[in-house]
N, C-alpha and C. Protein backbone atom coordinates (compact mmCIF):
# COMPACT_ATOMS: atom_id res chain seq x y z
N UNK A 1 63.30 49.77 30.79
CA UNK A 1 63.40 50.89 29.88
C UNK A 1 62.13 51.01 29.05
N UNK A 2 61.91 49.92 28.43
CA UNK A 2 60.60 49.98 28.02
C UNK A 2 59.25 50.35 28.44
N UNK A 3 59.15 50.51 29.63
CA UNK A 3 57.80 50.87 30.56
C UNK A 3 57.96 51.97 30.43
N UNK A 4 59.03 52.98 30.30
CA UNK A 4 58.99 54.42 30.01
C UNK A 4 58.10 54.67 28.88
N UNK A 5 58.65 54.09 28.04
CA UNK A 5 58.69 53.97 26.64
C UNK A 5 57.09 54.22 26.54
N UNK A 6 56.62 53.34 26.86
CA UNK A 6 55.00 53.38 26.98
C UNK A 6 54.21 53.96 27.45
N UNK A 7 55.08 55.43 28.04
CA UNK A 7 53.78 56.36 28.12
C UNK A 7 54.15 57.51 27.88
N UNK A 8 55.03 57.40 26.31
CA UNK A 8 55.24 58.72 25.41
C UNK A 8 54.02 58.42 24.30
N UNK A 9 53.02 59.43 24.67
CA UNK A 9 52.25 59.88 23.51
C UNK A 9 52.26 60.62 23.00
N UNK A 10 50.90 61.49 22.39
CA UNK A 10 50.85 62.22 21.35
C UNK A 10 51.49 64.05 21.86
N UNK A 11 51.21 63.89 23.72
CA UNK A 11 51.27 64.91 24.20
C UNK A 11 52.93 65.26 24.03
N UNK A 12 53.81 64.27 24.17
CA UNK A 12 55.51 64.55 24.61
C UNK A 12 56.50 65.61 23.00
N UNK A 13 57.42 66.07 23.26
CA UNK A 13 58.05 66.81 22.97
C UNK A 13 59.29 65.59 22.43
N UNK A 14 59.90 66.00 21.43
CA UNK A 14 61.29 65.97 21.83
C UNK A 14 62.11 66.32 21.16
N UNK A 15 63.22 67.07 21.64
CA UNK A 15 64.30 67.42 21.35
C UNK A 15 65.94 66.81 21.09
N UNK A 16 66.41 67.39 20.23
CA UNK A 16 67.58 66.71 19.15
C UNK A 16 68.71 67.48 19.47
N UNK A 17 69.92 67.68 19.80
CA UNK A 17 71.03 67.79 19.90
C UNK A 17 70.91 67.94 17.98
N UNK A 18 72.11 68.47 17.45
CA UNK A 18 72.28 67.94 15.77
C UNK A 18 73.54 67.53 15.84
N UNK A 19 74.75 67.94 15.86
CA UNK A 19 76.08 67.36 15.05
C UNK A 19 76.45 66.59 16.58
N UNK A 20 76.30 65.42 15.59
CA UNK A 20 76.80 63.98 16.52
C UNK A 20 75.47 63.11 16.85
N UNK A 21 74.04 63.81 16.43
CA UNK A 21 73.53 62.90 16.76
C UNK A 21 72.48 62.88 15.12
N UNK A 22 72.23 63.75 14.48
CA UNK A 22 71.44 64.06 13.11
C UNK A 22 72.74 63.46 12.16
N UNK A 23 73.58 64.66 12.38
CA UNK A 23 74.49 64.77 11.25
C UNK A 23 76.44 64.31 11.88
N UNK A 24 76.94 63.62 10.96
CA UNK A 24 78.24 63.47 11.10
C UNK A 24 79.22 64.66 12.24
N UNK A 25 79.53 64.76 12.99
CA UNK A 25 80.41 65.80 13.51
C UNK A 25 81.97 66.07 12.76
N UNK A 26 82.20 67.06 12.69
CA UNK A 26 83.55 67.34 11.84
C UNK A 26 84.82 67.63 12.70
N UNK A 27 85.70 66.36 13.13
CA UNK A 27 86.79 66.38 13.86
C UNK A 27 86.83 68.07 14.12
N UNK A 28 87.07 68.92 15.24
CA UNK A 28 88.04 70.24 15.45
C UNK A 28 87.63 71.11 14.50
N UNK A 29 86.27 71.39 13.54
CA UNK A 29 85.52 71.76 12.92
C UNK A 29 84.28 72.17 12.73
N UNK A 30 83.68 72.92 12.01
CA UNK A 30 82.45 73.41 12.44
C UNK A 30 82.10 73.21 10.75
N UNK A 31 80.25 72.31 10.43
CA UNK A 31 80.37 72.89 9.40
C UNK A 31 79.08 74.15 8.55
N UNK A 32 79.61 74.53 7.97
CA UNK A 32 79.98 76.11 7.78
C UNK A 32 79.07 76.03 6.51
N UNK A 33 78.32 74.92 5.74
CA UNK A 33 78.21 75.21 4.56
C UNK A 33 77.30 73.60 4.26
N UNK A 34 76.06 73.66 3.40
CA UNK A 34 75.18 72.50 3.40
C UNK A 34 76.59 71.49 2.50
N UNK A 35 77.32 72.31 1.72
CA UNK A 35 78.25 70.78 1.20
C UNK A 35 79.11 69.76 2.05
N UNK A 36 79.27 70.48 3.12
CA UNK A 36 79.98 69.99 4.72
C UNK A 36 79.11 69.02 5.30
N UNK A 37 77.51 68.89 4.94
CA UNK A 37 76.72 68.36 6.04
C UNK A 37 76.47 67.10 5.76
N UNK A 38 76.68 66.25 6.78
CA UNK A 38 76.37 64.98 5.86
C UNK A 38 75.39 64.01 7.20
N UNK A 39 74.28 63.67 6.91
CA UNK A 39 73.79 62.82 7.53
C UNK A 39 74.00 61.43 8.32
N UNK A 40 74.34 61.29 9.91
CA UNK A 40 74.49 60.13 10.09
C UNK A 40 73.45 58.51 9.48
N UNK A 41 74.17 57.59 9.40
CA UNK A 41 73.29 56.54 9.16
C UNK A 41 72.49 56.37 9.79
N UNK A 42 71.03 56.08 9.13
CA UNK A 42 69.77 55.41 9.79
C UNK A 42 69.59 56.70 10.20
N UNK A 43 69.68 58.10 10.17
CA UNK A 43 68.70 59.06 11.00
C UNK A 43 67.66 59.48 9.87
N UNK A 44 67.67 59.22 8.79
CA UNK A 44 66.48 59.67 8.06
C UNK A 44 65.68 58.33 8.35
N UNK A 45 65.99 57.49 8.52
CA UNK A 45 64.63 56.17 9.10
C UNK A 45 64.14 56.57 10.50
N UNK A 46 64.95 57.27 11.40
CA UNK A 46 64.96 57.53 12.74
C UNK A 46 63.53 58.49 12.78
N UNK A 47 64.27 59.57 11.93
CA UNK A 47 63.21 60.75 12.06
C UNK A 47 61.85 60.42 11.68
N UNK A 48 61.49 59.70 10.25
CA UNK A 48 60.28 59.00 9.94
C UNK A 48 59.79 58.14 11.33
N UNK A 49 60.21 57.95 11.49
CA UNK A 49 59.80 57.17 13.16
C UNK A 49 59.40 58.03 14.12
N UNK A 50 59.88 58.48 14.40
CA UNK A 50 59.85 59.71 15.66
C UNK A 50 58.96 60.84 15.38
N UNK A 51 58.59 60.97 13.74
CA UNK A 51 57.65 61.93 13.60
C UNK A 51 56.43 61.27 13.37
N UNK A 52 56.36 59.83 13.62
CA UNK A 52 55.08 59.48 14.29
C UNK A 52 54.94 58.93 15.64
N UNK A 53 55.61 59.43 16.36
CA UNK A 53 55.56 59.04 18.11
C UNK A 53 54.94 60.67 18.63
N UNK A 54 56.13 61.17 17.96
CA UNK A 54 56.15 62.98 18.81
C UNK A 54 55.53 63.89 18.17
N UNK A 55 54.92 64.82 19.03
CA UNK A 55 54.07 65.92 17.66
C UNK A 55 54.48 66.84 17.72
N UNK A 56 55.80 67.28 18.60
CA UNK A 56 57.31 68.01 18.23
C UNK A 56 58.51 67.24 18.02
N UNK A 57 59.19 67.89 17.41
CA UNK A 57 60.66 67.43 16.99
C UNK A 57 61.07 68.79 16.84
N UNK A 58 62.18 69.31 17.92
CA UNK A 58 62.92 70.22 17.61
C UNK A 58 64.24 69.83 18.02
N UNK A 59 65.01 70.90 16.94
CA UNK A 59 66.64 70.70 17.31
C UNK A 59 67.39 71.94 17.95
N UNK A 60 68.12 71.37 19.22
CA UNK A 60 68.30 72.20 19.63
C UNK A 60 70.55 72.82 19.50
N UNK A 61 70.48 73.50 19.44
CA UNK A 61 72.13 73.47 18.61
C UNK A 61 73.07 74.72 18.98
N UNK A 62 73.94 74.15 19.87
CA UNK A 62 75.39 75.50 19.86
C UNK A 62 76.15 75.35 18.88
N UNK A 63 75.96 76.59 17.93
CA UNK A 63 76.90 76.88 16.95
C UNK A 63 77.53 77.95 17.05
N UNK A 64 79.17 77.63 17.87
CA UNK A 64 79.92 79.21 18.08
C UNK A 64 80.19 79.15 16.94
N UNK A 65 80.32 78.82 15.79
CA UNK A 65 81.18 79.02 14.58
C UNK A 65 81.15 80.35 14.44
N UNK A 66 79.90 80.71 14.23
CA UNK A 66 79.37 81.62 13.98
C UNK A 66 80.01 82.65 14.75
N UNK A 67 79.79 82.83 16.28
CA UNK A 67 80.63 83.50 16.91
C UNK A 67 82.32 83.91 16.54
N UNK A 68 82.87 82.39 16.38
CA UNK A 68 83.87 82.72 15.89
C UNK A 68 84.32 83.64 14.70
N UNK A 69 83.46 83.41 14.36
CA UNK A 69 83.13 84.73 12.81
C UNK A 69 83.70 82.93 11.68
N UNK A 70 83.30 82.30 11.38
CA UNK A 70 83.71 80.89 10.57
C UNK A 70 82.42 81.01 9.62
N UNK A 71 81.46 81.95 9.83
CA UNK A 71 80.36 81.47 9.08
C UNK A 71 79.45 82.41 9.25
N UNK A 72 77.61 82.48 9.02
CA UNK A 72 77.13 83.61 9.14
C UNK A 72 76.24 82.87 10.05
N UNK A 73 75.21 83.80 10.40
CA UNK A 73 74.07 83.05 10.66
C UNK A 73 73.11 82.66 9.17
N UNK A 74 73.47 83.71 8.23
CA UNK A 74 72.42 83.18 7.12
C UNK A 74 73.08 81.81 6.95
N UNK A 75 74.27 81.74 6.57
CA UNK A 75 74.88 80.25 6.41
C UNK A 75 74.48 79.31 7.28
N UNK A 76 74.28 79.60 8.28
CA UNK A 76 73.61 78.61 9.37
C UNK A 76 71.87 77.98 8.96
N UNK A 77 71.14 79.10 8.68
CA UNK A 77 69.99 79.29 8.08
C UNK A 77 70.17 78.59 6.99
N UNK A 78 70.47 78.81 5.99
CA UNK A 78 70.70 78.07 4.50
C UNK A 78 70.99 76.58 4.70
N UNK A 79 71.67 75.74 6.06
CA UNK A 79 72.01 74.53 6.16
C UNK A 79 71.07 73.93 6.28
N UNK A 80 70.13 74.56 7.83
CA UNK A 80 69.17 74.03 8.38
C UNK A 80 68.12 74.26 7.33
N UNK A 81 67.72 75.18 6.79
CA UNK A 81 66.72 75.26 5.91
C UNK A 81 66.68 73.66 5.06
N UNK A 82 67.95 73.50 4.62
CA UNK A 82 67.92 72.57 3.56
C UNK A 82 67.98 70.84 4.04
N UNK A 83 68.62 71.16 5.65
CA UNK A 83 68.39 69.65 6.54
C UNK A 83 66.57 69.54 6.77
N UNK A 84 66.05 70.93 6.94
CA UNK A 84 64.64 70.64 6.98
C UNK A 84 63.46 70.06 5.74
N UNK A 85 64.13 70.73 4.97
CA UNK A 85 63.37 70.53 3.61
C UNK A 85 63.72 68.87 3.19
N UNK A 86 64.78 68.62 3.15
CA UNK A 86 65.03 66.75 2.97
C UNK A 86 64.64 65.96 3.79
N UNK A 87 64.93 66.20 5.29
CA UNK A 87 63.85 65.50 5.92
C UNK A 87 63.06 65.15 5.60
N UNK A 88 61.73 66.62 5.41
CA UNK A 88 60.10 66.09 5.23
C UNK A 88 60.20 65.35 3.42
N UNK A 89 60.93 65.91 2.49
CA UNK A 89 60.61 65.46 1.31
C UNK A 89 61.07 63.84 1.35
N UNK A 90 61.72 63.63 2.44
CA UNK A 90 61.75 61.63 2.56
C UNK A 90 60.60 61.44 3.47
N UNK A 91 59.93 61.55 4.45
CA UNK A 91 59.16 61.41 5.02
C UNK A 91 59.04 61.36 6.24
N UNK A 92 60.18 62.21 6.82
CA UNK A 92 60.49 62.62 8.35
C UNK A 92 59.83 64.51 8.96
N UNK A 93 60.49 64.93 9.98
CA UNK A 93 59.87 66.35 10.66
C UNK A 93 61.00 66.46 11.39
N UNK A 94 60.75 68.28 11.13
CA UNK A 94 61.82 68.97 11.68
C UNK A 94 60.48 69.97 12.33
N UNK A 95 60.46 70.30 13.16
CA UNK A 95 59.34 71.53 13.60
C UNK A 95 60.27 72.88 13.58
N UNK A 96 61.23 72.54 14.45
CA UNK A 96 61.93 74.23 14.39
C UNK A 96 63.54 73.69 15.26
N UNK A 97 63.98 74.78 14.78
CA UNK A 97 65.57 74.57 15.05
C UNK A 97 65.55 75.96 15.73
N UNK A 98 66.76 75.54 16.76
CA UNK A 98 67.11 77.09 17.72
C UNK A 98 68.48 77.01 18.03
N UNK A 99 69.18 77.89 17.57
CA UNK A 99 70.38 77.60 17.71
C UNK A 99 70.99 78.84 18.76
N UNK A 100 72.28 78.63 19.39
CA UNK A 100 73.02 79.65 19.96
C UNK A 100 74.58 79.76 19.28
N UNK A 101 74.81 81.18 18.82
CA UNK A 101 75.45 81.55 17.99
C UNK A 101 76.82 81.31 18.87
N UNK A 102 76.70 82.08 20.27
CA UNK A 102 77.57 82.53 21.51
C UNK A 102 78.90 81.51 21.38
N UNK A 103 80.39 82.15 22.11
CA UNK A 103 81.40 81.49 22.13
C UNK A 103 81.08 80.66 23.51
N UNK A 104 81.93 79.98 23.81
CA UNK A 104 81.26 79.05 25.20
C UNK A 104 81.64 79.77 26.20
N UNK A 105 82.52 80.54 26.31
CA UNK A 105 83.48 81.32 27.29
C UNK A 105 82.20 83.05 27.53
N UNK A 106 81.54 83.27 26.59
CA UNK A 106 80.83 84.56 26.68
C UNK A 106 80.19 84.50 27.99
N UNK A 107 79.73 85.51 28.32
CA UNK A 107 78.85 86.08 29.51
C UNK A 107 77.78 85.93 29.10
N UNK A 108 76.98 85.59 29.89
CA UNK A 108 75.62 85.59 29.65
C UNK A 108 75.13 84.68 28.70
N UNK A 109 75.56 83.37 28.02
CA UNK A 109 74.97 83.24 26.60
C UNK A 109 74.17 82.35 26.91
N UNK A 110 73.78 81.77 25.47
CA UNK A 110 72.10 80.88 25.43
C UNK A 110 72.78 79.52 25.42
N UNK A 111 73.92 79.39 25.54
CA UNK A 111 74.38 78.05 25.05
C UNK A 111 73.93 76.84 25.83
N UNK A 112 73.98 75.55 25.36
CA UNK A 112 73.29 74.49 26.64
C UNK A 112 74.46 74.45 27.05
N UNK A 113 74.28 73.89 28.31
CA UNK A 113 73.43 73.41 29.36
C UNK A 113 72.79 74.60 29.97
N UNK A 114 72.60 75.22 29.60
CA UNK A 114 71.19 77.04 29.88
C UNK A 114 70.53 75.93 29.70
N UNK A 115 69.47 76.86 29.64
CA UNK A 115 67.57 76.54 29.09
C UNK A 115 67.69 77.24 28.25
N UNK A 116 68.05 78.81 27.88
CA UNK A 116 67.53 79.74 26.77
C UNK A 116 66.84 79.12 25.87
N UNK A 117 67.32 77.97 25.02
CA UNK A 117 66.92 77.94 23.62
C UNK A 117 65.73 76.78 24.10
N UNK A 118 65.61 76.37 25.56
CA UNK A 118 64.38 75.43 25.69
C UNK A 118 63.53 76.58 26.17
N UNK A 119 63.68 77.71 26.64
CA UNK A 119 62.51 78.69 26.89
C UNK A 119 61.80 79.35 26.00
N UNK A 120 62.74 79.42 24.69
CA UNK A 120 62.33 79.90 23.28
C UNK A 120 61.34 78.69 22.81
N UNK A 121 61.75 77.65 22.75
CA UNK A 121 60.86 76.61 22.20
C UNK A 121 59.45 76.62 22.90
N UNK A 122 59.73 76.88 24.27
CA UNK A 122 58.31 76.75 24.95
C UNK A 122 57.53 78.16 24.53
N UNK A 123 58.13 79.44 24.34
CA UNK A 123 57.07 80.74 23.70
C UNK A 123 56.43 80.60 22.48
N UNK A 124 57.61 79.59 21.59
CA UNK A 124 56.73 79.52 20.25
C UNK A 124 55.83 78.09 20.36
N UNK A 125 56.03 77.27 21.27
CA UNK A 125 55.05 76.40 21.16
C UNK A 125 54.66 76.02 23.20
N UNK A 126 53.38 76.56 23.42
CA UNK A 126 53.30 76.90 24.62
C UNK A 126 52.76 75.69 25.42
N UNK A 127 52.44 74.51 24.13
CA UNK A 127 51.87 73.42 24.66
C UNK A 127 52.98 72.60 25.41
N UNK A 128 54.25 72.66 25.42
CA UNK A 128 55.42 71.77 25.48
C UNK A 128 55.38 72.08 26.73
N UNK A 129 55.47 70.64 27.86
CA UNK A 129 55.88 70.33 28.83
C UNK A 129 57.10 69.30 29.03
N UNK A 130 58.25 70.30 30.10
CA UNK A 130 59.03 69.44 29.79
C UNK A 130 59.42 68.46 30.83
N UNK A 131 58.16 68.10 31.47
CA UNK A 131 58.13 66.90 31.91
C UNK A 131 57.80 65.66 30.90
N UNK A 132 57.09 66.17 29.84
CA UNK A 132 56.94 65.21 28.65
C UNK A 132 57.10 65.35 27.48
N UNK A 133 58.80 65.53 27.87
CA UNK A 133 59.88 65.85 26.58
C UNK A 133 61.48 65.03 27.15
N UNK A 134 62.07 64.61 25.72
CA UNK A 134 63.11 63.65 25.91
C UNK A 134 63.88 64.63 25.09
N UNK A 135 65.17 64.80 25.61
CA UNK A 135 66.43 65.13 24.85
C UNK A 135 67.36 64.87 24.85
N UNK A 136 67.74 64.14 23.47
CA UNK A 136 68.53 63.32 23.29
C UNK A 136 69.77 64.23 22.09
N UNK A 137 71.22 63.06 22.99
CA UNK A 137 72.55 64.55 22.55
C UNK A 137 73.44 63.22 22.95
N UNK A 138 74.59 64.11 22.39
CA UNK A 138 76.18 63.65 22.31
C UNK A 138 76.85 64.01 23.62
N UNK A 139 76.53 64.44 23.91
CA UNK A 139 77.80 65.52 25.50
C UNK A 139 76.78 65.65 26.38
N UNK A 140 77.90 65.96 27.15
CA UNK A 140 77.41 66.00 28.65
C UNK A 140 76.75 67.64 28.72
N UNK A 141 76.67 68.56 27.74
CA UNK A 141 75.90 69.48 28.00
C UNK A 141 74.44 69.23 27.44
N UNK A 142 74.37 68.28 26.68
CA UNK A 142 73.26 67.78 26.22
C UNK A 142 72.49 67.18 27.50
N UNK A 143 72.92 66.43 28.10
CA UNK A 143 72.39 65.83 29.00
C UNK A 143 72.15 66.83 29.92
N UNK A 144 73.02 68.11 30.50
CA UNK A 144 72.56 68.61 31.49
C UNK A 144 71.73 69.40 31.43
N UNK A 145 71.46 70.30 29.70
CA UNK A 145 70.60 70.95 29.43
C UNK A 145 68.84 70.08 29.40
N UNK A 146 69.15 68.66 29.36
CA UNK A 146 68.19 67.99 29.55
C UNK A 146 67.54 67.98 30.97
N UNK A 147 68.14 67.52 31.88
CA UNK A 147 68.28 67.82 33.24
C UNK A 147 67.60 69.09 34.02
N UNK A 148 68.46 70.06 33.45
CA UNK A 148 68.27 71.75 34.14
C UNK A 148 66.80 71.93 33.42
N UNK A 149 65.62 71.42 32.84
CA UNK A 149 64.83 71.65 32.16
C UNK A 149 63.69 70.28 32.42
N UNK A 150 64.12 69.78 33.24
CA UNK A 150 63.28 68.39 33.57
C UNK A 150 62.97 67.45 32.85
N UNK A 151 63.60 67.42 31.76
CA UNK A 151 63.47 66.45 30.44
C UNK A 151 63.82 65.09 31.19
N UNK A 152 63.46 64.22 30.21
CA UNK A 152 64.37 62.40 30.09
C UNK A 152 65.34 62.92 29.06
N UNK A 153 66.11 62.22 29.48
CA UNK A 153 67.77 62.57 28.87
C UNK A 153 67.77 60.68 28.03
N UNK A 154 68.38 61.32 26.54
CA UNK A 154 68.92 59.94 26.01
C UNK A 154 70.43 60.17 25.77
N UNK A 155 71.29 59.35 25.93
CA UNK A 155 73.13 59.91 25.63
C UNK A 155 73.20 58.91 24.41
N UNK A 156 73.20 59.48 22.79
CA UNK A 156 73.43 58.82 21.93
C UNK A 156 75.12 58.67 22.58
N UNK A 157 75.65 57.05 22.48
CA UNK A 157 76.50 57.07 22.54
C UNK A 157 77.37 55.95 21.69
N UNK A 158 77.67 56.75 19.89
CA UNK A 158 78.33 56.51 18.64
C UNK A 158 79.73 56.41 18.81
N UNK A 159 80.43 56.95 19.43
CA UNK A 159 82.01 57.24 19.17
C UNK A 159 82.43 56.23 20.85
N UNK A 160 81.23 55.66 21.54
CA UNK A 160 81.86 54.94 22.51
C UNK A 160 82.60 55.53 23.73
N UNK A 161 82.41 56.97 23.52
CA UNK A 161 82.76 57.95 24.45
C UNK A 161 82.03 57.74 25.88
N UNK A 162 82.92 57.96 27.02
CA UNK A 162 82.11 57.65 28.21
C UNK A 162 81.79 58.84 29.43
N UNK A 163 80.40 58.72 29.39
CA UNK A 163 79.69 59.75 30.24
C UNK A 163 79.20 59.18 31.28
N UNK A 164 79.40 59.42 32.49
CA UNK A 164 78.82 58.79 33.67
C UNK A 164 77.36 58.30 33.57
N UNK A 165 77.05 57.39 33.89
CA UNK A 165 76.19 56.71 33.69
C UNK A 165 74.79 57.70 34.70
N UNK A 166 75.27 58.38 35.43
CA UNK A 166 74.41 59.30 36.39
C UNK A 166 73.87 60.17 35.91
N UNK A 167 74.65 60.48 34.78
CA UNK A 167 74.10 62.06 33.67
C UNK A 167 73.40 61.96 32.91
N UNK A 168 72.47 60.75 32.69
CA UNK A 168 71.66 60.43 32.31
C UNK A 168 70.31 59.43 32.00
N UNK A 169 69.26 59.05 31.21
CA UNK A 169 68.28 58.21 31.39
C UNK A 169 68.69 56.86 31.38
N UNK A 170 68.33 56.99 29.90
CA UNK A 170 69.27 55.82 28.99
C UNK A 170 70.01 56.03 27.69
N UNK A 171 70.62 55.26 27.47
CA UNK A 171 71.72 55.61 26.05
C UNK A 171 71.30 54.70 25.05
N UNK A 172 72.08 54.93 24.04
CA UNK A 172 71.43 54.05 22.67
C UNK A 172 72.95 54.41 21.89
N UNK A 173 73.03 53.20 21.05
CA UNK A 173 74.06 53.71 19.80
C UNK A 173 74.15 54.35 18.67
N UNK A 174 72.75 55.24 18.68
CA UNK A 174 72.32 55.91 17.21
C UNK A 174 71.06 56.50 17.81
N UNK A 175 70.62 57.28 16.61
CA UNK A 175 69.35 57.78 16.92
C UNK A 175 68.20 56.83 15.96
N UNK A 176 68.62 56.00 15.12
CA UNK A 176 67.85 55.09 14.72
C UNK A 176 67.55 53.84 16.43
N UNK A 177 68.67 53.48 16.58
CA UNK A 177 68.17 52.57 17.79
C UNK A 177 67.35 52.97 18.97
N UNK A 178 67.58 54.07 19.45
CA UNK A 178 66.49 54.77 19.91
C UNK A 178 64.83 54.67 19.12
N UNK A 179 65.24 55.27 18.43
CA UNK A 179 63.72 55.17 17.31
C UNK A 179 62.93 53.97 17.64
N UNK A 180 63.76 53.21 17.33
CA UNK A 180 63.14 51.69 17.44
C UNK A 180 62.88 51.27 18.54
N UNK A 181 63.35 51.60 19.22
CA UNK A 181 63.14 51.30 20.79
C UNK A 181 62.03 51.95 21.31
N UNK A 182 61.48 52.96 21.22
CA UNK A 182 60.50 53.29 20.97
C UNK A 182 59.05 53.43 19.87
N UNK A 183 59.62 53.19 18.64
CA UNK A 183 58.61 53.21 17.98
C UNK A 183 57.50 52.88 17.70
N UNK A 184 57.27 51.07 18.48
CA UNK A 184 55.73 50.85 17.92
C UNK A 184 54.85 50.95 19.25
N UNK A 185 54.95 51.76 19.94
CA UNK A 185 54.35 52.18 21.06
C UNK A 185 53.32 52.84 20.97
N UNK A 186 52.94 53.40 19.80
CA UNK A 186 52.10 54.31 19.73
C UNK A 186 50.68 53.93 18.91
């Protein structure tokens, strides 16, 4: 695992799943509001880490809430705004967040396992190859949106939940252990 490890430089990408792997997930819930949001452990050490490996960090995020009508998109905006702003004021990076609003059932939508919201990332930043980009997620659409896009796939796997071991690179129990597992590589 480690020999991978060692030839993520300055050039690689990577991408974040958020609820379940940034922030706490809310049992059968969506949350709707920055007082809802609460940071998993060790990901503000994670991110300080990772924003000196990678010279992107984006998050990539299906939020039907929104669809559902549970919330707005400004409310969505107002969360992330404020997950971005604490980040960097501890000493981590957020580059850009892309979210899909869409119900999972819609026609046509951006939701992962698509690419949409990895094709958006690549217009606003045209340097990103995603042969040298890792995206790391909770679910198995995480992983396949990793996949359908040629990424290395990481399966944070916190709740002990089991995903075929085929659907992906390697796994970790956090996004801090990851971090570390990579970090002094650079």
């Amino acid at each position: 695992m480690s020999e991978f490890f060692h030839h993520i430089d300055s050039n690689w990408t990577l991408f974040l799943d958020r609820d379940g792997v940034i922030n706490k997930r809310p049992p059968g819930d969506y949350i709707k509001k920055w007082e809802e949001f609460e940071f998993l452990p060790g990901v503000q050490d994670a991110l300080n880490i990772l924003s000196k490996k990678f010279t992107r960090i984006i998050v990539i995020t299906n939020q039907q809430g929104i669809g559902k009508g549970l919330m707005t998109e400004e409310d969505l905006q107002k969360i992330h705004q404020k997950m971005k702003a604490y980040v960097t004021k501890n000493g981590g990076r957020i580059d850009a967040i892309y979210y899909c609003p869409d119900l999972a059932g819609a026609e046509n939508n951006c939701r992962k396992p698509g690419t949409f919201m990895a094709e958006q990332a690549k217009r606003d930043f045209p340097e990103i190859d995603f042969l040298k980009s890792v995206m790391v997620g909770d679910t198995l659409s995480d992983m396949e949106f990793g996949r359908n896009t040629g990424m290395k796939t990481v399966f944070i796997n916190s709740d002990n939940s089991f995903l075929d071991p085929a659907t992906y690179d390697y796994s970790f129990i956090d996004l801090l252990a990851f971090a570390k597992a990579i970090g002094g590589n650079r």
